[in-house]
C-alpha atoms as a PDB file:
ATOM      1  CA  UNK A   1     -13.028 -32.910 -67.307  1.00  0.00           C
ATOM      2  CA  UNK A   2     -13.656 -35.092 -70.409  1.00  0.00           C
ATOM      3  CA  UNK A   3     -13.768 -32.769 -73.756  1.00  0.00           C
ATOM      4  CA  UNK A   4     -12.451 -33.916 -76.638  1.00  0.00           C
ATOM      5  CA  UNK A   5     -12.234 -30.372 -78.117  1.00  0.00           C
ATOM      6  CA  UNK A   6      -8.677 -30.162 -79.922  1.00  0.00           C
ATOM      7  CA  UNK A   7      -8.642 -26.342 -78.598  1.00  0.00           C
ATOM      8  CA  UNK A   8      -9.740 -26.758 -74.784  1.00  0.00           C
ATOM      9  CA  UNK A   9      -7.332 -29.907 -74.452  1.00  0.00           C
ATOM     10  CA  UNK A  10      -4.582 -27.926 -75.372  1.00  0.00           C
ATOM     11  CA  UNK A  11      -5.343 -24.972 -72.804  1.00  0.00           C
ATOM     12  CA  UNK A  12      -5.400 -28.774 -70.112  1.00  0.00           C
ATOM     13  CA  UNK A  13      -2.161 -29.157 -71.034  1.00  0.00           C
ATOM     14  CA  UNK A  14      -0.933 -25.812 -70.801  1.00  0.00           C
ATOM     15  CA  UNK A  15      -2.543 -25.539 -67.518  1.00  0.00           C
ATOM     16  CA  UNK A  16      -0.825 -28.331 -66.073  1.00  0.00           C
ATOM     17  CA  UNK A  17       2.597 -27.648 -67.807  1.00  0.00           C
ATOM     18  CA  UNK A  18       2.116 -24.283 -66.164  1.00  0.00           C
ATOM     19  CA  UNK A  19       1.733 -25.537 -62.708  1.00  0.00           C
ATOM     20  CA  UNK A  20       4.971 -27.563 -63.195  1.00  0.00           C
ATOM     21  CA  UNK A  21       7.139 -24.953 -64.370  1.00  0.00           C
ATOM     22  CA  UNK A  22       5.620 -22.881 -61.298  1.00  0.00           C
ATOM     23  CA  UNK A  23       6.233 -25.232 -58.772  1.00  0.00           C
ATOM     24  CA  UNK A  24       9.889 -26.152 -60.326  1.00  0.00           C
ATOM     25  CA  UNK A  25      11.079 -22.324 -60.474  1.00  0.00           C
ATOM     26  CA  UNK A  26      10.150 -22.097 -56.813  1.00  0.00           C
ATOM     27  CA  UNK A  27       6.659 -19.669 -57.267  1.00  0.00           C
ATOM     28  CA  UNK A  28       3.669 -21.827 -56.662  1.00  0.00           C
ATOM     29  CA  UNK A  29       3.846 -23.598 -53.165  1.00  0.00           C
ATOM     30  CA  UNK A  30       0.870 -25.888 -52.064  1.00  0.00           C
ATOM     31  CA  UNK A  31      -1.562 -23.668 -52.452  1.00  0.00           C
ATOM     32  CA  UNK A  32      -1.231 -22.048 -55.606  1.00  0.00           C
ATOM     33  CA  UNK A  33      -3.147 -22.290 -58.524  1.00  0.00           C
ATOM     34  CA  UNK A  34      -3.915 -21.339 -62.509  1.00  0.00           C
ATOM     35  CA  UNK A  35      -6.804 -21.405 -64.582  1.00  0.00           C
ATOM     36  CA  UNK A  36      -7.454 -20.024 -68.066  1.00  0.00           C
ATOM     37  CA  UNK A  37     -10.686 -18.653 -69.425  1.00  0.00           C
ATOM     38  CA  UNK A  38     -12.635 -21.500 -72.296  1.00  0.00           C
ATOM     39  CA  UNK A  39     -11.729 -20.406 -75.784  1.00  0.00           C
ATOM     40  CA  UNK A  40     -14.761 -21.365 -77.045  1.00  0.00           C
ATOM     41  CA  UNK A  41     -16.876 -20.064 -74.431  1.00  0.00           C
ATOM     42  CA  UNK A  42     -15.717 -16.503 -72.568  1.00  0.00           C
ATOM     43  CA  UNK A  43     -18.582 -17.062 -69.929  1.00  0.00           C
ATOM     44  CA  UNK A  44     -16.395 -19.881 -68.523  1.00  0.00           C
ATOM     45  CA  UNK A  45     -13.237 -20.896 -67.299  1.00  0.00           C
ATOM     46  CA  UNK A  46     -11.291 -23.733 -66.625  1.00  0.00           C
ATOM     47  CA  UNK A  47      -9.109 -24.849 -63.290  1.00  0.00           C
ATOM     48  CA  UNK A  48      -8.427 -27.524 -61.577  1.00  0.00           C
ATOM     49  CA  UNK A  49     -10.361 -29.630 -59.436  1.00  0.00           C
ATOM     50  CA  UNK A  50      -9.176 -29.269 -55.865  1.00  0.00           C
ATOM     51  CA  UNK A  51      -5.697 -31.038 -55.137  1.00  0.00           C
ATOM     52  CA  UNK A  52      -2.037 -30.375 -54.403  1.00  0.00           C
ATOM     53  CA  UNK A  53      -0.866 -28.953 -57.088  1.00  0.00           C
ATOM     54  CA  UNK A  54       2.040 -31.222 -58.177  1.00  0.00           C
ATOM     55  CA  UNK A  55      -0.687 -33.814 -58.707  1.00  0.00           C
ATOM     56  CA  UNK A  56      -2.933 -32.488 -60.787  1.00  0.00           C
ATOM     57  CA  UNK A  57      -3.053 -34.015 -64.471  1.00  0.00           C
ATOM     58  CA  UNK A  58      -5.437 -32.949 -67.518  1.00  0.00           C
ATOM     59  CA  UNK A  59      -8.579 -35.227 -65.968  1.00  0.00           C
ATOM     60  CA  UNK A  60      -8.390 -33.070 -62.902  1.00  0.00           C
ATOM     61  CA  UNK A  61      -9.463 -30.240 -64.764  1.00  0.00           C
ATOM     62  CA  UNK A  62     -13.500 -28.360 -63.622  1.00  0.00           C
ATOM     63  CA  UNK A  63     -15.180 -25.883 -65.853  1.00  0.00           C
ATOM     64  CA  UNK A  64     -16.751 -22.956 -64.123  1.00  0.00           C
ATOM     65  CA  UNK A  65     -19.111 -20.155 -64.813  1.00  0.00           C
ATOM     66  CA  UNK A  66     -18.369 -16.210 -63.930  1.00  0.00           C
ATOM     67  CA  UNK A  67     -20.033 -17.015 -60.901  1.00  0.00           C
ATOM     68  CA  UNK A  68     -17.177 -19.434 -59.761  1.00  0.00           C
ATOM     69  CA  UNK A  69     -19.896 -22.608 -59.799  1.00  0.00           C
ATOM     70  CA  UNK A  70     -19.846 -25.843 -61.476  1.00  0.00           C
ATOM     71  CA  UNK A  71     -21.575 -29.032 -62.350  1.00  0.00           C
ATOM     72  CA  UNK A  72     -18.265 -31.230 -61.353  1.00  0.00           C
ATOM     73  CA  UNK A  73     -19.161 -32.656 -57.892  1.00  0.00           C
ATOM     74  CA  UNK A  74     -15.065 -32.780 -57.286  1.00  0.00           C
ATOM     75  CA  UNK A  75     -13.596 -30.934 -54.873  1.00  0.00           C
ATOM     76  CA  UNK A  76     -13.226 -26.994 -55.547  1.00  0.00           C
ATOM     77  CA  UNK A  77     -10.650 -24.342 -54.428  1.00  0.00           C
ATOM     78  CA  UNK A  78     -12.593 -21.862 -52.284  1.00  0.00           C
ATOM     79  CA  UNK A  79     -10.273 -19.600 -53.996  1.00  0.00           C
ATOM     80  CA  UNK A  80     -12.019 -19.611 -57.558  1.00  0.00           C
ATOM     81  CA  UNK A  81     -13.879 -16.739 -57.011  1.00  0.00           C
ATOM     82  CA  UNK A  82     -10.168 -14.570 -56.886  1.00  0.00           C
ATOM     83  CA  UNK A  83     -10.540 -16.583 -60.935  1.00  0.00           C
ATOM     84  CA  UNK A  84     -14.298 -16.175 -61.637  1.00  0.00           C
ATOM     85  CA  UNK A  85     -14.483 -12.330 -59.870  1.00  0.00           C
ATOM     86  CA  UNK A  86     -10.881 -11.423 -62.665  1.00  0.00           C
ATOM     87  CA  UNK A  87     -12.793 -12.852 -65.467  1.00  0.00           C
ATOM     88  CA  UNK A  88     -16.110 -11.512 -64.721  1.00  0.00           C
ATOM     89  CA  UNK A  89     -14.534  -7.696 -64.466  1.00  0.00           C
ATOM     90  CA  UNK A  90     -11.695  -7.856 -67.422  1.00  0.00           C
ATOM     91  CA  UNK A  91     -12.993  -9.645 -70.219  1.00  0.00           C
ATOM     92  CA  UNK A  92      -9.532  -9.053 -71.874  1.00  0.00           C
ATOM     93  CA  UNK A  93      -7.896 -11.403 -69.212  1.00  0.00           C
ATOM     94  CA  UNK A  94      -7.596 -14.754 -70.471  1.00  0.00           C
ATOM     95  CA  UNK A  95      -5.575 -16.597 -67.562  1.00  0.00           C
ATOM     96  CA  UNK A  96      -5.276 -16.128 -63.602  1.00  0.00           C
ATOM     97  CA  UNK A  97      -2.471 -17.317 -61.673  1.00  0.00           C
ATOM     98  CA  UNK A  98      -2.502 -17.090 -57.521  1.00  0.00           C
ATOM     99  CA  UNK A  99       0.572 -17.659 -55.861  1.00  0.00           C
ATOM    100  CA  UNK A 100       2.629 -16.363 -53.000  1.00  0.00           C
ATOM    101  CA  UNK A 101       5.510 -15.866 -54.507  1.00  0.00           C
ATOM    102  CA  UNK A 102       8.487 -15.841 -52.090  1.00  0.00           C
ATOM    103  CA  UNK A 103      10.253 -12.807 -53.167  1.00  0.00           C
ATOM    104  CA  UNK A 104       7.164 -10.948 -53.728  1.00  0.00           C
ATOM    105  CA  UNK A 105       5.528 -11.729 -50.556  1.00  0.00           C
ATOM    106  CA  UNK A 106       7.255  -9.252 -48.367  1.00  0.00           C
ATOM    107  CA  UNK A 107       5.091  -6.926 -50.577  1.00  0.00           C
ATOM    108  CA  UNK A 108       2.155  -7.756 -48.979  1.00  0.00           C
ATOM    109  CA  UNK A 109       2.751  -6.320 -45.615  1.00  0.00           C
ATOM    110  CA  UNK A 110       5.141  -3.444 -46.019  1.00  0.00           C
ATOM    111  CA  UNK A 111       4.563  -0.156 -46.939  1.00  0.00           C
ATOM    112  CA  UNK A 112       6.657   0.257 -49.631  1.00  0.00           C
ATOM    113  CA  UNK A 113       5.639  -0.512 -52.778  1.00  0.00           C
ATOM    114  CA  UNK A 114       6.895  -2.974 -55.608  1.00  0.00           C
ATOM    115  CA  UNK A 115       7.715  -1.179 -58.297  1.00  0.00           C
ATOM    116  CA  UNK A 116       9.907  -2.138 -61.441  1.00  0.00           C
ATOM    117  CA  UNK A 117      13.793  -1.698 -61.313  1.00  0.00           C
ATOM    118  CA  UNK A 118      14.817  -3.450 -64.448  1.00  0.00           C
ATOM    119  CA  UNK A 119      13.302  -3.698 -68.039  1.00  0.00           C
ATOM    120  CA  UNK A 120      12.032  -7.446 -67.584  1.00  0.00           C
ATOM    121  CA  UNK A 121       9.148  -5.928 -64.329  1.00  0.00           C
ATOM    122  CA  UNK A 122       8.109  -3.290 -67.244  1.00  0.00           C
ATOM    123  CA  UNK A 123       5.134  -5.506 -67.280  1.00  0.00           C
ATOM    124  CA  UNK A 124       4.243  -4.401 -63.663  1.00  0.00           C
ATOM    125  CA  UNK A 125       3.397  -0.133 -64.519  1.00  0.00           C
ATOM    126  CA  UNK A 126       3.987   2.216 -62.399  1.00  0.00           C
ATOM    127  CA  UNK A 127       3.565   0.310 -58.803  1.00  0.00           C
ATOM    128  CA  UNK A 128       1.880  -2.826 -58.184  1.00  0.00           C
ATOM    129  CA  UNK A 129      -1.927  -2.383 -56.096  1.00  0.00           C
ATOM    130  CA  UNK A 130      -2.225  -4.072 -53.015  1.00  0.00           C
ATOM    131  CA  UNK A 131      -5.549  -4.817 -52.113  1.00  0.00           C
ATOM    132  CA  UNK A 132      -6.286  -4.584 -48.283  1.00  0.00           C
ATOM    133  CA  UNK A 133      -9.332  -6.766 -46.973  1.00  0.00           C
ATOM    134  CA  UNK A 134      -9.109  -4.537 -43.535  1.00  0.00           C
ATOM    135  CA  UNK A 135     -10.442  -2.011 -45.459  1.00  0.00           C
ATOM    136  CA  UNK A 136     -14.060  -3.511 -45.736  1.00  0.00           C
ATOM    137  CA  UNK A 137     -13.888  -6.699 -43.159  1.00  0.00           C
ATOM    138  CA  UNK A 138     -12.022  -5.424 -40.309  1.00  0.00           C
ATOM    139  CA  UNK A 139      -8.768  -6.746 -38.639  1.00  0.00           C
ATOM    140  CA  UNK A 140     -10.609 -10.395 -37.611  1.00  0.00           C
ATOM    141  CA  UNK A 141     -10.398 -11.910 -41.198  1.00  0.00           C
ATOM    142  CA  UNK A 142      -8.734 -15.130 -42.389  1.00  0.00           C
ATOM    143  CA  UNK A 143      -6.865 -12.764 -45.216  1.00  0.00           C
ATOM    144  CA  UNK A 144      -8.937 -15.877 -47.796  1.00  0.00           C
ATOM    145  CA  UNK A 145     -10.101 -15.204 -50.882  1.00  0.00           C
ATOM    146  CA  UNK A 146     -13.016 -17.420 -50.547  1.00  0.00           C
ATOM    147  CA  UNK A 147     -16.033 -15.558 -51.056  1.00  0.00           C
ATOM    148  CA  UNK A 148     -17.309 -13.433 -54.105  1.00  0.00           C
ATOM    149  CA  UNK A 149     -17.859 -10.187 -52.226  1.00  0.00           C
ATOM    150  CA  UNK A 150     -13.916  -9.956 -50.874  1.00  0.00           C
ATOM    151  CA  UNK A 151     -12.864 -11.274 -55.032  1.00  0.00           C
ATOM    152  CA  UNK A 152     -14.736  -8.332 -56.583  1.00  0.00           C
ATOM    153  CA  UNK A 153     -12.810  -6.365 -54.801  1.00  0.00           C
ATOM    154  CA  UNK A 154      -9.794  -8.077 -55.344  1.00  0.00           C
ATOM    155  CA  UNK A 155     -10.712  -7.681 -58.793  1.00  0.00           C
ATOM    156  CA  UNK A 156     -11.422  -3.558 -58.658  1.00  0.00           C
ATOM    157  CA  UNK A 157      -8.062  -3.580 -56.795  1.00  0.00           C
ATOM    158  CA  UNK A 158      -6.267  -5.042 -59.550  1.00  0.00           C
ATOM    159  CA  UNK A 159      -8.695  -2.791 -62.256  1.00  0.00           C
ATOM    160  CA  UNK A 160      -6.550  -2.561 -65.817  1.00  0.00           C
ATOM    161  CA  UNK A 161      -3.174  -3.881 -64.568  1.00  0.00           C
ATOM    162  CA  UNK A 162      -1.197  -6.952 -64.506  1.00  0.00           C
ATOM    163  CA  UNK A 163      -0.641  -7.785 -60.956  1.00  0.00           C
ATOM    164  CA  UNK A 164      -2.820  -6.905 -57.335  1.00  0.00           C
ATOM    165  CA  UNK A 165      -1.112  -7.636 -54.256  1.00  0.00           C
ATOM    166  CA  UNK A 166      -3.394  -9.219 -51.766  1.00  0.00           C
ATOM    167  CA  UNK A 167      -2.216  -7.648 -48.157  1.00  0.00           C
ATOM    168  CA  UNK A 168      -0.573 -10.386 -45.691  1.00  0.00           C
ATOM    169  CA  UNK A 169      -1.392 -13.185 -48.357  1.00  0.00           C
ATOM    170  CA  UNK A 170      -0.033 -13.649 -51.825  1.00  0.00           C
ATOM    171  CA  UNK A 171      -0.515 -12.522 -55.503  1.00  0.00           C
ATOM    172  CA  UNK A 172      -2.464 -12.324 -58.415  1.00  0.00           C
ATOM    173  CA  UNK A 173      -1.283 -12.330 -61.513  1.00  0.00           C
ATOM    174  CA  UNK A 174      -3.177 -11.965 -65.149  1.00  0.00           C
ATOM    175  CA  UNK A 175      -2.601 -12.154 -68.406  1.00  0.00           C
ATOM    176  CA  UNK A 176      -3.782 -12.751 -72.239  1.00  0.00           C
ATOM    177  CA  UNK A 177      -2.659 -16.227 -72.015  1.00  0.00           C
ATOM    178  CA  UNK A 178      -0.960 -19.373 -69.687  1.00  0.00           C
ATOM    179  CA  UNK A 179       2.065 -18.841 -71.222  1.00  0.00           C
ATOM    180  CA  UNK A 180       2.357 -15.058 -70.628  1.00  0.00           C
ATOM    181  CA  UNK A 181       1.015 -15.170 -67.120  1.00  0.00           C
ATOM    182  CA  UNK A 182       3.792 -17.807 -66.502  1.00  0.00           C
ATOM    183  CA  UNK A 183       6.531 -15.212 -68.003  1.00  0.00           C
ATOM    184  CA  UNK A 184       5.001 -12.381 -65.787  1.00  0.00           C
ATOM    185  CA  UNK A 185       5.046 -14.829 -62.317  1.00  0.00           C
ATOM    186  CA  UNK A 186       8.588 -15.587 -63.007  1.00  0.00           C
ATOM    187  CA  UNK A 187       9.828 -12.029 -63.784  1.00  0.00           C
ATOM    188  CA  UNK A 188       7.608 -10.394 -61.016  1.00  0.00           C
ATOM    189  CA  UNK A 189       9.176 -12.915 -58.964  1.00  0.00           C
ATOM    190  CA  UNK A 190      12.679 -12.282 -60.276  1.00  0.00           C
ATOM    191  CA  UNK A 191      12.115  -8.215 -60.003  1.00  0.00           C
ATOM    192  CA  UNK A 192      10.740  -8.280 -56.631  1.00  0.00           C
ATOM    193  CA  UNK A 193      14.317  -9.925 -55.390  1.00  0.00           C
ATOM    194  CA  UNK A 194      15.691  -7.625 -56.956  1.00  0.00           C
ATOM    195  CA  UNK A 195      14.451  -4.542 -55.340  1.00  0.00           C
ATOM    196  CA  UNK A 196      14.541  -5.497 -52.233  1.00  0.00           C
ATOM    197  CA  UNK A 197      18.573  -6.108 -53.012  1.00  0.00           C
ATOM    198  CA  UNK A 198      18.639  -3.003 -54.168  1.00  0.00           C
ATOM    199  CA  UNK A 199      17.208  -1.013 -51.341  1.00  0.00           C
ATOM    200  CA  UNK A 200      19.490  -2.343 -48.986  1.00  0.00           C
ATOM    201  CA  UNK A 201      22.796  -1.165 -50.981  1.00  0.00           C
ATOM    202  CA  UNK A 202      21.371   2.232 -52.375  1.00  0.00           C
ATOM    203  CA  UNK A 203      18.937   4.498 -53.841  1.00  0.00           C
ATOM    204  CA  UNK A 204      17.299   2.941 -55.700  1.00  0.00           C
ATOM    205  CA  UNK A 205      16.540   3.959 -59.440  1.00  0.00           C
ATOM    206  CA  UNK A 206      13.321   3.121 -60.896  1.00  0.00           C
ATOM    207  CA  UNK A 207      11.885   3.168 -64.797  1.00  0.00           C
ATOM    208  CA  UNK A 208      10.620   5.834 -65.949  1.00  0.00           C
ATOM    209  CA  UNK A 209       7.168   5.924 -67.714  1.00  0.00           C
ATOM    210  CA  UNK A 210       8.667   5.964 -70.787  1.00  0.00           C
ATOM    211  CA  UNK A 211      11.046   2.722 -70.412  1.00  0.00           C
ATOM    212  CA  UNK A 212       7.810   0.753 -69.091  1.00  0.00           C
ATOM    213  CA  UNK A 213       5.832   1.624 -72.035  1.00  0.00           C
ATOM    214  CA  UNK A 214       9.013   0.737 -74.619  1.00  0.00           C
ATOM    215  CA  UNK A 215      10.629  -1.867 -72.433  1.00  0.00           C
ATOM    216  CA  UNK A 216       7.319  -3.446 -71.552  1.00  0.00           C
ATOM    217  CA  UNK A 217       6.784  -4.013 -75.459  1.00  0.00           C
ATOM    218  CA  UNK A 218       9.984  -5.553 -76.484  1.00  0.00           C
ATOM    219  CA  UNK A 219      10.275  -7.821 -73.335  1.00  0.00           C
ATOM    220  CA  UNK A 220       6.477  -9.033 -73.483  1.00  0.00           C
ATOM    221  CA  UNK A 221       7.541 -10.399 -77.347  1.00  0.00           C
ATOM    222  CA  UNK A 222       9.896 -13.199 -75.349  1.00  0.00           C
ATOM    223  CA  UNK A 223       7.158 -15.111 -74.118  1.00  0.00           C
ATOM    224  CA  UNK A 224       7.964 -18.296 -75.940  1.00  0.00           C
ATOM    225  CA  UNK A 225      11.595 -18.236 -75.428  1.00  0.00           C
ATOM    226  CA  UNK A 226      10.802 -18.281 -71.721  1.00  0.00           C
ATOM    227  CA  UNK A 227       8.265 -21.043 -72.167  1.00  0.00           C
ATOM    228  CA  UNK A 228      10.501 -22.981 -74.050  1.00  0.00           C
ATOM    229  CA  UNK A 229      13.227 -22.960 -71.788  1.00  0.00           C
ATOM    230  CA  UNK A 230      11.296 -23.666 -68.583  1.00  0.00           C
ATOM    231  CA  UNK A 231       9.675 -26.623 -70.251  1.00  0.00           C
ATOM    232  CA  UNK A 232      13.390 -27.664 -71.286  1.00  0.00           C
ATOM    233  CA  UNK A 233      14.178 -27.492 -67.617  1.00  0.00           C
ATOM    234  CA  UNK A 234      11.464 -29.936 -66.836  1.00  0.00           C
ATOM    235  CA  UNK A 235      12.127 -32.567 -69.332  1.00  0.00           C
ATOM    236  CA  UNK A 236      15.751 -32.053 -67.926  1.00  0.00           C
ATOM    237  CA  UNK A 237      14.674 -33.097 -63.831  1.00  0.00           C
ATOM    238  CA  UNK A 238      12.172 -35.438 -65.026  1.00  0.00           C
ATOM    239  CA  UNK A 239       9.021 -33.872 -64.533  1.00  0.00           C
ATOM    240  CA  UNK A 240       7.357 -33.220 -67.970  1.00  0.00           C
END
């Protein structure tokens, strides 16, 4: 997308920084991807046009309405509506990641939930939501997020929390910014491992309300340093 908007070309960059650090730390695959909502116009969003994700540069970049259409006659995700369905319901979210996170993925078709062990998943609440597509469409589904009926409820899955789980398919995770929602990915990621360590030594021990309300605070003021140091790590191997 050409906009020479100071603003908007620095949420490009962060968009495509964010994919890299993704892909590097081992949470986006192929199909992942991360858009952010248009500072200068909350009725849109921006993500990119559809390629494999360690390809995509600043020009690949689409603007879309809160009805997952644009004017760009590039390739789209089908996925977008997962993006336009988040933004359309939480006006407070200002990014949208999709991913299936390797550690978190066994999340999406067991029956126990993922719940935060440490004080870096405080972000996560209580337990994350899965959202179950059988519930509505049956056992015969693709498990896609492709059309706007199965996003909205994606999105009323997920309702005022950080994270949905989307049942034998991946994650969603939101946030007030790229840079946050990056933080959260890697840490859900991280906490998810962990858990499922922990189960297999011992009972496990989870936070209590109170540490994921104080915890959740203190950690969610590190965003930067995280930032920083994942963007360190791709300067280091090359890739920024």
């Amino acid at each position: 997308m050409t906009d020479n908007s100071p603003v908007r070309r620095k949420v490009f960059e962060e968009l495509v920084t964010a994919t890299k650090i993704l892909l590097n730390e081992g949470i986006m695959d192929t199909f992942g991807h991360i858009s952010a909502r248009d500072p200068e116009d909350p009725a849109s969003f921006f993500l990119a046009q559809k390629l494999a994700p360690s390809l995509i540069t600043v020009d690949d970049i689409q603007r879309f309405n809160l009805d997952g259409e644009t004017s760009d006659n590039r390739p789209s995700y089908l996925e977008r509506y997962i993006h336009s369905e988040i933004y359309k319901t939480r006006p407070d979210v200002q990014c949208v990641l999709h991913t299936h996170s390797p550690a978190v993925l066994p999340y999406c078709f067991v029956d126990t939930p993922l719940r935060p062990v440490t004080h870096m998943g405080a972000f996560i609440g209580e337990s994350v939501p899965v959202y179950e597509i059988r519930d509505k469409h049956g056992d015969e589904t693709d498990l896609f997020g492709g059309s706007p009926d199965v996003c909205a409820d994606i999105a009323e899955s997920l309702g005022s929390q950080t994270v949905v789980l989307m049942a034998r398919h991946g994650v969603v995770n939101v946030g007030n910014s790229v840079r946050e929602v990056v933080f959260r990915a890697f840490y859900l990621e991280q906490e998810a491992a962990a858990l499922t360590a922990g189960l297999k030594i011992g009972n496990v021990k989870y936070l209590s309300p109170g540490e994921i309300k104080t915890a959740g605070k203190l950690v969610g003021a590190q965003i930067d340093r995280g930032w920083n140091h994942w963007s360190q790590r791709l300067r280091q191997a090359g890739l920024a």
